[in-house]
C-alpha atoms as a PDB file:
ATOM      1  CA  UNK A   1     103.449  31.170  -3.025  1.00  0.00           C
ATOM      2  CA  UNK A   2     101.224  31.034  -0.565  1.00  0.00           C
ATOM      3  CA  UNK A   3      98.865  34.009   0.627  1.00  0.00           C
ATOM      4  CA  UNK A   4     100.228  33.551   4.212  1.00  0.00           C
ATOM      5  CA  UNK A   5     104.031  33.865   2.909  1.00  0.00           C
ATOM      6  CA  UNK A   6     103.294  36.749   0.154  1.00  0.00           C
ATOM      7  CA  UNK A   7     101.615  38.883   3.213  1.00  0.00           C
ATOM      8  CA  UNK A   8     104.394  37.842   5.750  1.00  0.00           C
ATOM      9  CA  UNK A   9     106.917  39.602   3.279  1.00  0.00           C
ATOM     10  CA  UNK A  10     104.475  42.264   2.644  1.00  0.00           C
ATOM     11  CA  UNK A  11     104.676  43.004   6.530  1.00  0.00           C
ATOM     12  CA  UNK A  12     108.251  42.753   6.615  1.00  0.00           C
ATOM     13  CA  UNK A  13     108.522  45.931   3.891  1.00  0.00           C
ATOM     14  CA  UNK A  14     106.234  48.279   6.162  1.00  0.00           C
ATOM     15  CA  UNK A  15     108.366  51.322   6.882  1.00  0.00           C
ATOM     16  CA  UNK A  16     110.127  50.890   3.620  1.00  0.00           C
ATOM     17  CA  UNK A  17     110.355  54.399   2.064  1.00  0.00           C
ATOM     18  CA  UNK A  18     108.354  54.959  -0.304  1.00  0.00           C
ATOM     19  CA  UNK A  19     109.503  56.012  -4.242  1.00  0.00           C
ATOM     20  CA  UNK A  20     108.001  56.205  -7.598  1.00  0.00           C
ATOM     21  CA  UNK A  21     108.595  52.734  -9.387  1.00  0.00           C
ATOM     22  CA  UNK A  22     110.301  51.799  -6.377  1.00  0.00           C
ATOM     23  CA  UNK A  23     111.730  47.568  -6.404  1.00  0.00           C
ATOM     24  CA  UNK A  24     113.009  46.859  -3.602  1.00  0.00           C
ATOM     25  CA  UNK A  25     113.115  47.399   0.483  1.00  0.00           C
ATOM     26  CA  UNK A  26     116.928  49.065  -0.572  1.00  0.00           C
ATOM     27  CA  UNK A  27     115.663  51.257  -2.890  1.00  0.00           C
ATOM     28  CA  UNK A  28     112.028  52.092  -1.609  1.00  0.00           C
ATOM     29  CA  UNK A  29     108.824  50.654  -3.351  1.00  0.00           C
ATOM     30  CA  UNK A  30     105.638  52.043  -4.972  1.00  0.00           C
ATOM     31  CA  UNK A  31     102.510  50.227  -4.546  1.00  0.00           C
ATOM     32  CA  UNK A  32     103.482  48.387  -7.852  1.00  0.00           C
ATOM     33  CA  UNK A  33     107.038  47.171  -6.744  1.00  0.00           C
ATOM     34  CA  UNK A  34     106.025  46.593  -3.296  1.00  0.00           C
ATOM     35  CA  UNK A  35     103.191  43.425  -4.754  1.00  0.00           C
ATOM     36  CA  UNK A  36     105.769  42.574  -7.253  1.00  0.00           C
ATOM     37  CA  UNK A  37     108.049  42.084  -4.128  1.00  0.00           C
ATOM     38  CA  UNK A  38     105.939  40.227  -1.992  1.00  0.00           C
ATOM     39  CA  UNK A  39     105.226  37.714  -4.400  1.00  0.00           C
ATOM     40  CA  UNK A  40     108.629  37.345  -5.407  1.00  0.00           C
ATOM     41  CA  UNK A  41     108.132  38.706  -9.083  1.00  0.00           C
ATOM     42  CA  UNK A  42     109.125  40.934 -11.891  1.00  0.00           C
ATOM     43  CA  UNK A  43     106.770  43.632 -12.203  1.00  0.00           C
ATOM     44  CA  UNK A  44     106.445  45.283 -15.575  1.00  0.00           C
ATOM     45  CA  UNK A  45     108.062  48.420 -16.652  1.00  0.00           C
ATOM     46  CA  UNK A  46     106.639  51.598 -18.218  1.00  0.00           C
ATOM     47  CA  UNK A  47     103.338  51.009 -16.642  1.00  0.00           C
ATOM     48  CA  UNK A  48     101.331  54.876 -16.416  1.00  0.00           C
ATOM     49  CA  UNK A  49     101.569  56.308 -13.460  1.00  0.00           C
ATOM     50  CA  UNK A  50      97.894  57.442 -13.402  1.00  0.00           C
ATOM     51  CA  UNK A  51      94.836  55.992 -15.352  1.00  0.00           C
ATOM     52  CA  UNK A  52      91.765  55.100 -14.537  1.00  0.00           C
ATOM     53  CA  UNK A  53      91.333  52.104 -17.068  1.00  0.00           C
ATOM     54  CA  UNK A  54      91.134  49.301 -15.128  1.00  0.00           C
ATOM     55  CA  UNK A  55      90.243  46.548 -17.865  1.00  0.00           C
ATOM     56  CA  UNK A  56      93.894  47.838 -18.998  1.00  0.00           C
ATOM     57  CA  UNK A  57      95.428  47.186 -15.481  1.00  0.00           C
ATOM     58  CA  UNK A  58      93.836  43.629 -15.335  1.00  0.00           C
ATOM     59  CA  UNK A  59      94.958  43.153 -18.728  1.00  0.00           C
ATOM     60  CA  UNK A  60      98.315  43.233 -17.582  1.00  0.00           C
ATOM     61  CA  UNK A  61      98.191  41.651 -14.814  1.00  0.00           C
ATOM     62  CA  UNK A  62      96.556  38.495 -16.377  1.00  0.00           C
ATOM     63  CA  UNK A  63      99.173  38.634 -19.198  1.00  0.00           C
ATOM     64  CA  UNK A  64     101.600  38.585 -16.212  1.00  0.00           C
ATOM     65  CA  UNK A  65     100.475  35.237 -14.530  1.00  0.00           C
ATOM     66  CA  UNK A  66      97.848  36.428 -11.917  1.00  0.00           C
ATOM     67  CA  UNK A  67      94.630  34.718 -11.427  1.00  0.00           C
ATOM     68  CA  UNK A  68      91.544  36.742 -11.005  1.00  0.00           C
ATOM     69  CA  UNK A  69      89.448  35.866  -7.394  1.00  0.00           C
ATOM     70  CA  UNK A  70      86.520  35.521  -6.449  1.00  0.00           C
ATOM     71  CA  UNK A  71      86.159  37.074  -3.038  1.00  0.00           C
ATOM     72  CA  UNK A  72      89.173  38.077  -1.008  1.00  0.00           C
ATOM     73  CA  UNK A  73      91.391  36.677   1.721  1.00  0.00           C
ATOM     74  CA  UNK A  74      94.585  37.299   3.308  1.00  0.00           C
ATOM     75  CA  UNK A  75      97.365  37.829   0.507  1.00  0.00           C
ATOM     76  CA  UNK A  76      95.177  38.562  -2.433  1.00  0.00           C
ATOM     77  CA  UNK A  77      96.345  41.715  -4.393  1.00  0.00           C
ATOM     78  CA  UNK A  78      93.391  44.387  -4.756  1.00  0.00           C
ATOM     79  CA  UNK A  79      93.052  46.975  -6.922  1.00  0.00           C
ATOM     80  CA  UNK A  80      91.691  49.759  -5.653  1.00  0.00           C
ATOM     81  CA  UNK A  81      90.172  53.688  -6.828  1.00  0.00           C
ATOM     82  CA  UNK A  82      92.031  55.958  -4.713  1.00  0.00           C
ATOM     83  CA  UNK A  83      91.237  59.072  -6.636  1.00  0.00           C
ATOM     84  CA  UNK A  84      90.267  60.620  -9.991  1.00  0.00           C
ATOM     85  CA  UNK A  85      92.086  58.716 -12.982  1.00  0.00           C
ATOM     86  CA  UNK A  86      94.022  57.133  -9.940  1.00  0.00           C
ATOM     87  CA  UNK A  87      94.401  53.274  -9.122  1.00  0.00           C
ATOM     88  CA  UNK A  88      96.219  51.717  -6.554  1.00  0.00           C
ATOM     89  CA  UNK A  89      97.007  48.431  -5.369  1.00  0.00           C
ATOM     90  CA  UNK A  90      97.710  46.559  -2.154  1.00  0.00           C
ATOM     91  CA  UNK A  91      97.854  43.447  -0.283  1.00  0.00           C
ATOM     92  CA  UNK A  92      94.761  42.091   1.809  1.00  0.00           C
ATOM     93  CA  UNK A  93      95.338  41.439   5.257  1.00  0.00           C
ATOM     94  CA  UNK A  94      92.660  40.325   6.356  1.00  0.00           C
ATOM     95  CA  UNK A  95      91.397  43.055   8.373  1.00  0.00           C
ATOM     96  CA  UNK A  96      92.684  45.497   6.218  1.00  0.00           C
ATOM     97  CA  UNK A  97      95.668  46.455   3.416  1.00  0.00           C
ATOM     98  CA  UNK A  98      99.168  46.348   3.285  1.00  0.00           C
ATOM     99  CA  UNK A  99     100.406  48.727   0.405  1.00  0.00           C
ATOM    100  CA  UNK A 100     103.278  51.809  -0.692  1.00  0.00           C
ATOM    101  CA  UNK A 101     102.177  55.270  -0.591  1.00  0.00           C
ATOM    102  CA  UNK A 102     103.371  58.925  -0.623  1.00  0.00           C
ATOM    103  CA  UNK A 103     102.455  59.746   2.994  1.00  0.00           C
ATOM    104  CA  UNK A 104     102.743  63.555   4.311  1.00  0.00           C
ATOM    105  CA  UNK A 105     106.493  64.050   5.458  1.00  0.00           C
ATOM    106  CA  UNK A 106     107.742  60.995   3.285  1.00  0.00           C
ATOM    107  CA  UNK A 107     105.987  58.170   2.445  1.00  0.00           C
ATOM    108  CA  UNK A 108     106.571  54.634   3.307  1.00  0.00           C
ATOM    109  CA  UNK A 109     105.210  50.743   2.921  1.00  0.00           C
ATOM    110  CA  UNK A 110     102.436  50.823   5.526  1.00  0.00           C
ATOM    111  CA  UNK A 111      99.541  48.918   6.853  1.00  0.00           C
ATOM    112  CA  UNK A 112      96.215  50.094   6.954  1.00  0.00           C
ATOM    113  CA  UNK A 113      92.942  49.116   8.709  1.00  0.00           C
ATOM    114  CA  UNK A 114      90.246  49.013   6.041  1.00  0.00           C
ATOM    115  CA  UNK A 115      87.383  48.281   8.864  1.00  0.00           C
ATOM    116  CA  UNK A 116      83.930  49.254   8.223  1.00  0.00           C
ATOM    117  CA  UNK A 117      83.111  51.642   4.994  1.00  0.00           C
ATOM    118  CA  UNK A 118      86.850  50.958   3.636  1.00  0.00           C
ATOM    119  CA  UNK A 119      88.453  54.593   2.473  1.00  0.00           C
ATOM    120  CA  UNK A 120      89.312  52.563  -1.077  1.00  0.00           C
ATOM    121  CA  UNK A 121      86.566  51.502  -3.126  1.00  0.00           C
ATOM    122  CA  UNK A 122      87.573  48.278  -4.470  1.00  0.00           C
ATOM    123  CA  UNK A 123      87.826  49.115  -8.611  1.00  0.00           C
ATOM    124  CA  UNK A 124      85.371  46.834 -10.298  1.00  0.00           C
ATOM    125  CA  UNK A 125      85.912  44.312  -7.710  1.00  0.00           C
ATOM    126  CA  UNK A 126      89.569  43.301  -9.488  1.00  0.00           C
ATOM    127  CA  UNK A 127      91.310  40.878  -7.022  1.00  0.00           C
ATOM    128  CA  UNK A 128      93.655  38.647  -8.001  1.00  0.00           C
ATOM    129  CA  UNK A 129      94.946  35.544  -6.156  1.00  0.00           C
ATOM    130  CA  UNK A 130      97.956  33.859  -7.443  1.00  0.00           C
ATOM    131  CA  UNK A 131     100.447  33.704 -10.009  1.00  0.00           C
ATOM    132  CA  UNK A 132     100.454  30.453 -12.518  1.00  0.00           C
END
């Protein structure tokens, strides 16, 4: 699938509540279920909700198809620190990140601009591109 089509349906999902292990725009996604979803895959179950081992995460995500990248463009899927023993992932946009998130007063899919500094720190540089 193409990086244009996989962030098309990742913009379609934004407003989609948000909820822990979360599959589908019915249901609500996590940040997990919502790149799962936008590529049009199964995601893996029983992943940890919070770690901070990120050779793990690409581990998995390998095993699952993905291709690591070098650099980033629209579509990619980045993994990104977004607190202590806390990893997140989301979409590239572009010009910023499309990902699931509690959010104050309910959380939901949502895009955000990543301009400048970016308020993720890309986790040892872990993008990934396509599946096989």
């Amino acid at each position: 699938m193409s990086g244009d089509l996989v962030l098309a349906r990742a913009r379609a999902a934004i407003g989609t509540r948000f909820r822990p292990r979360g599959r589908t725009p019915e249901s609500g996604f996590d940040c997990v279920g919502l790149a799962g979803w936008a590529h049009r895959r199964a995601v893996p179950a029983g992943y940890a909700m919070r770690s901070a081992d990120a050779a793990r995460v690409a581990a998995v995500a390998e095993a699952a198809g993905l291709v690591p990248a070098e650099g980033r463009r629209a579509g990619d899927l980045v993994l990104l620190a977004s607190g202590a023993r806390q990893m997140h992932l989301g979409i590239d946009s572009g010009s910023g990140l499309v990902h699931a998130d509690a959010m104050p007063g309910g959380g939901a899919a949502r895009s955000a601009a990543l301009a400048g500094d970016r308020p993720l720190a890309t986790k040892g540089g872990l993008t990934w591109r396509r599946w096989c």
